[in-house]
C-alpha atoms as a PDB file:
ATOM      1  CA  UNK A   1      89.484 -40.580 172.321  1.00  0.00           C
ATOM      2  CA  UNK A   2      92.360 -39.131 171.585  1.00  0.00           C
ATOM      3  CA  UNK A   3      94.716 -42.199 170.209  1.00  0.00           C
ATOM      4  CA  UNK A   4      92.009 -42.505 167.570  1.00  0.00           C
ATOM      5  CA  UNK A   5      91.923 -39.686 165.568  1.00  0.00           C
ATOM      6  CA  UNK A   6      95.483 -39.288 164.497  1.00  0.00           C
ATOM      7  CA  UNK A   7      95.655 -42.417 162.674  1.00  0.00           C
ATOM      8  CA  UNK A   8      92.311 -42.410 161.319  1.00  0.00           C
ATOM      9  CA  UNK A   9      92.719 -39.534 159.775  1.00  0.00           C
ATOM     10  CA  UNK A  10      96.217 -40.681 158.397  1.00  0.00           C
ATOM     11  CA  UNK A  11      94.963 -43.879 156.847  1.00  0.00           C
ATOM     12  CA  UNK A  12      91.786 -42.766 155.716  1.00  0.00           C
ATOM     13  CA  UNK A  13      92.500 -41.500 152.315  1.00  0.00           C
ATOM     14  CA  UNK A  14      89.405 -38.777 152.323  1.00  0.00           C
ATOM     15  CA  UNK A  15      88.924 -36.598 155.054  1.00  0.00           C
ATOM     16  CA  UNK A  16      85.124 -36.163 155.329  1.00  0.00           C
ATOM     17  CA  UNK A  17      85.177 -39.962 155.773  1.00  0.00           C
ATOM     18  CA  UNK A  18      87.502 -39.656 158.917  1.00  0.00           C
ATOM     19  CA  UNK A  19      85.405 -37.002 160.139  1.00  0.00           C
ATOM     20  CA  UNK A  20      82.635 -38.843 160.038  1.00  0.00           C
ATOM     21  CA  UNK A  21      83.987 -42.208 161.479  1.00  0.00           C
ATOM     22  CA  UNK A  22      85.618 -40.017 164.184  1.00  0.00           C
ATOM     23  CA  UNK A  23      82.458 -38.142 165.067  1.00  0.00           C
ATOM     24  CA  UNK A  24      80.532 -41.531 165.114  1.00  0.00           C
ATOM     25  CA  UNK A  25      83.316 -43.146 167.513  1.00  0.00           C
ATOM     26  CA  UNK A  26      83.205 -39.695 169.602  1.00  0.00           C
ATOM     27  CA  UNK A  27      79.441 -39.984 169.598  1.00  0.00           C
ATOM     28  CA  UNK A  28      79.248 -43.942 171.086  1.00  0.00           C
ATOM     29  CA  UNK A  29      82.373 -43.443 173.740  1.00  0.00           C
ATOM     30  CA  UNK A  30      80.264 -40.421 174.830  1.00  0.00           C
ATOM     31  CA  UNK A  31      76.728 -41.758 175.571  1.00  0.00           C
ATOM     32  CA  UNK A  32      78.789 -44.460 177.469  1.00  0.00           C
ATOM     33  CA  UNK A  33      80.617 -41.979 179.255  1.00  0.00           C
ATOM     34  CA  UNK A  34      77.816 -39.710 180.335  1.00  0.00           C
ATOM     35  CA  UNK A  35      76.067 -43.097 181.402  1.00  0.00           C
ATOM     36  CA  UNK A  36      78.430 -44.016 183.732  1.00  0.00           C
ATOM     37  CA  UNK A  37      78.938 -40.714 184.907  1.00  0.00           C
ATOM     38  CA  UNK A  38      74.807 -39.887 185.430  1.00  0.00           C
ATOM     39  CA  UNK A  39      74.965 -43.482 187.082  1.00  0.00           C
ATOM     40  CA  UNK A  40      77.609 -42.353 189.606  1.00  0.00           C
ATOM     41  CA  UNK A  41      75.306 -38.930 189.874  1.00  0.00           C
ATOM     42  CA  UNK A  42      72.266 -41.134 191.211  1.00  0.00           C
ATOM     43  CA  UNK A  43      73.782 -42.555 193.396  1.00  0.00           C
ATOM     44  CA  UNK A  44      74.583 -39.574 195.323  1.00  0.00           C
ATOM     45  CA  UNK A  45      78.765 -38.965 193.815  1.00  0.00           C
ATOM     46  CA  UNK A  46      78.706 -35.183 192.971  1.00  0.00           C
ATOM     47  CA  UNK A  47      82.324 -35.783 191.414  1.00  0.00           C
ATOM     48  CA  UNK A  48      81.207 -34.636 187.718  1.00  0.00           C
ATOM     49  CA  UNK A  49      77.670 -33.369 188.017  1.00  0.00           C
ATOM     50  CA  UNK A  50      76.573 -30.513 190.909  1.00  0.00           C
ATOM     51  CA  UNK A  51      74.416 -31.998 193.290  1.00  0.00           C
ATOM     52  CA  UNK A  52      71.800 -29.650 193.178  1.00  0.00           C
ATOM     53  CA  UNK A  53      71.304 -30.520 189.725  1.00  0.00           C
ATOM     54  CA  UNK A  54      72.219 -27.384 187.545  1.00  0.00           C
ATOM     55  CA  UNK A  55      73.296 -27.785 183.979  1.00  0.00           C
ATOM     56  CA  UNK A  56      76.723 -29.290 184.234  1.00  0.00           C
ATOM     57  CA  UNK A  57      78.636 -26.630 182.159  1.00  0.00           C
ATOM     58  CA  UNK A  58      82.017 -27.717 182.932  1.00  0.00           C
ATOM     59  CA  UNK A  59      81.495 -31.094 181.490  1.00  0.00           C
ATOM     60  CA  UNK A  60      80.039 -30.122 177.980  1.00  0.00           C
ATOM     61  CA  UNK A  61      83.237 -27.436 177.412  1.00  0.00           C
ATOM     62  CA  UNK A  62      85.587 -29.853 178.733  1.00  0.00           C
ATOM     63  CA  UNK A  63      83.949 -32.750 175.973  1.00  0.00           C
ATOM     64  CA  UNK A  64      83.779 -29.806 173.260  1.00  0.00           C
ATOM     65  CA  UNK A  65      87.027 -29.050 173.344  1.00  0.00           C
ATOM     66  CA  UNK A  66      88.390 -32.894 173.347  1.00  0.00           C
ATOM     67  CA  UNK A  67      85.987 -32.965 170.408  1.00  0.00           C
ATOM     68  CA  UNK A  68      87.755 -29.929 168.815  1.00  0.00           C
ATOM     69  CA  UNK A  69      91.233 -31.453 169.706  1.00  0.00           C
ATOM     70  CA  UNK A  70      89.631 -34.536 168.057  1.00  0.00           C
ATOM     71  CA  UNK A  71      88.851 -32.881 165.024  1.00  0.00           C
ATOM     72  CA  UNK A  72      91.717 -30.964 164.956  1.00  0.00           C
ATOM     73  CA  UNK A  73      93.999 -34.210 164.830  1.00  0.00           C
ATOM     74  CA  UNK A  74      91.985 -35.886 161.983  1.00  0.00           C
ATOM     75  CA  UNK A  75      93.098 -33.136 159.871  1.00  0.00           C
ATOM     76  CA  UNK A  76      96.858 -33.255 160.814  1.00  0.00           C
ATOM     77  CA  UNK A  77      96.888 -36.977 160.361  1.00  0.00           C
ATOM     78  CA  UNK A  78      95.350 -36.582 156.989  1.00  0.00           C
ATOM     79  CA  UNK A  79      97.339 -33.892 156.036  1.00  0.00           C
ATOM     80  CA  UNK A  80     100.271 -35.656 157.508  1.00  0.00           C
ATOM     81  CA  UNK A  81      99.244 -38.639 155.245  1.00  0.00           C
ATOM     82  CA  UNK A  82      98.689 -37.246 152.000  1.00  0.00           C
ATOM     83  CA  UNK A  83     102.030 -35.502 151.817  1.00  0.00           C
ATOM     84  CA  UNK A  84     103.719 -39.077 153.075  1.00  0.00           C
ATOM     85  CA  UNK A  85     101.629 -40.807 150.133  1.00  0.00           C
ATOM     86  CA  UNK A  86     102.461 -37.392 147.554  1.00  0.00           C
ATOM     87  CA  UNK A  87     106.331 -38.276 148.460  1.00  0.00           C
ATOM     88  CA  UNK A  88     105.986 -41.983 147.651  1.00  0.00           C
ATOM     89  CA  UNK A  89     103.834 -41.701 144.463  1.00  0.00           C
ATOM     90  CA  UNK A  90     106.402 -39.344 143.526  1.00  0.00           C
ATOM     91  CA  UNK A  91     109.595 -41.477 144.552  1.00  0.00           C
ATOM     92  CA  UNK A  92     107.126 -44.742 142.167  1.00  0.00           C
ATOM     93  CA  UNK A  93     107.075 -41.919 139.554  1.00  0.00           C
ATOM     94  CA  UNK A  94     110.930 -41.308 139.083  1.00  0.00           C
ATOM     95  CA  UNK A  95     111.616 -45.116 139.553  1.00  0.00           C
ATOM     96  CA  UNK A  96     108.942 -46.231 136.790  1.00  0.00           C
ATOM     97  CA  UNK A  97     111.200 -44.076 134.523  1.00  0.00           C
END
């Protein structure tokens, strides 16, 4: 989850667009994720849930803050990309005259 948001928010020319396509792909990896992992749970593995079956706590900060990270990384790769495409719509601009 986080090779994705870099480049999607680098190619996608507006940013509340990435956001959303990035919260939509964070979304589906992590109903899969928490699947697996409340799978694992029932089964009797107490490797990411407590076994007495408390709220997890660690889990949702630890997703929050690859979500953040996520975020966070949309907006440098769009920022990264609009100054790359500034620079070349400039660079068109001197060579058109």
């Amino acid at each position: 989850m986080l090779l994705v948001p870099l480049p999607l928010g680098f190619f996608v020319r507006q940013r509340v667009v990435a956001y959303l396509a990035y919260t939509a792909i964070h979304a589906y990896a992590f109903t899969f994720q928490t699947l697996a992992l409340l799978l694992e749970w029932s089964t009797g593995s107490d490797a990411a849930f407590p076994r007495d079956g408390s709220a997890p706590w660690s889990y949702a900060i630890v997703n929050g803050v690859f979500y953040g990270v996520g975020l966070f990384l949309v907006w440098l790769g769009h920022r990264l990309g609009s100054r790359r495409r500034a620079r070349k719509g400039a660079a068109e601009a001197v060579n058109l005259s």
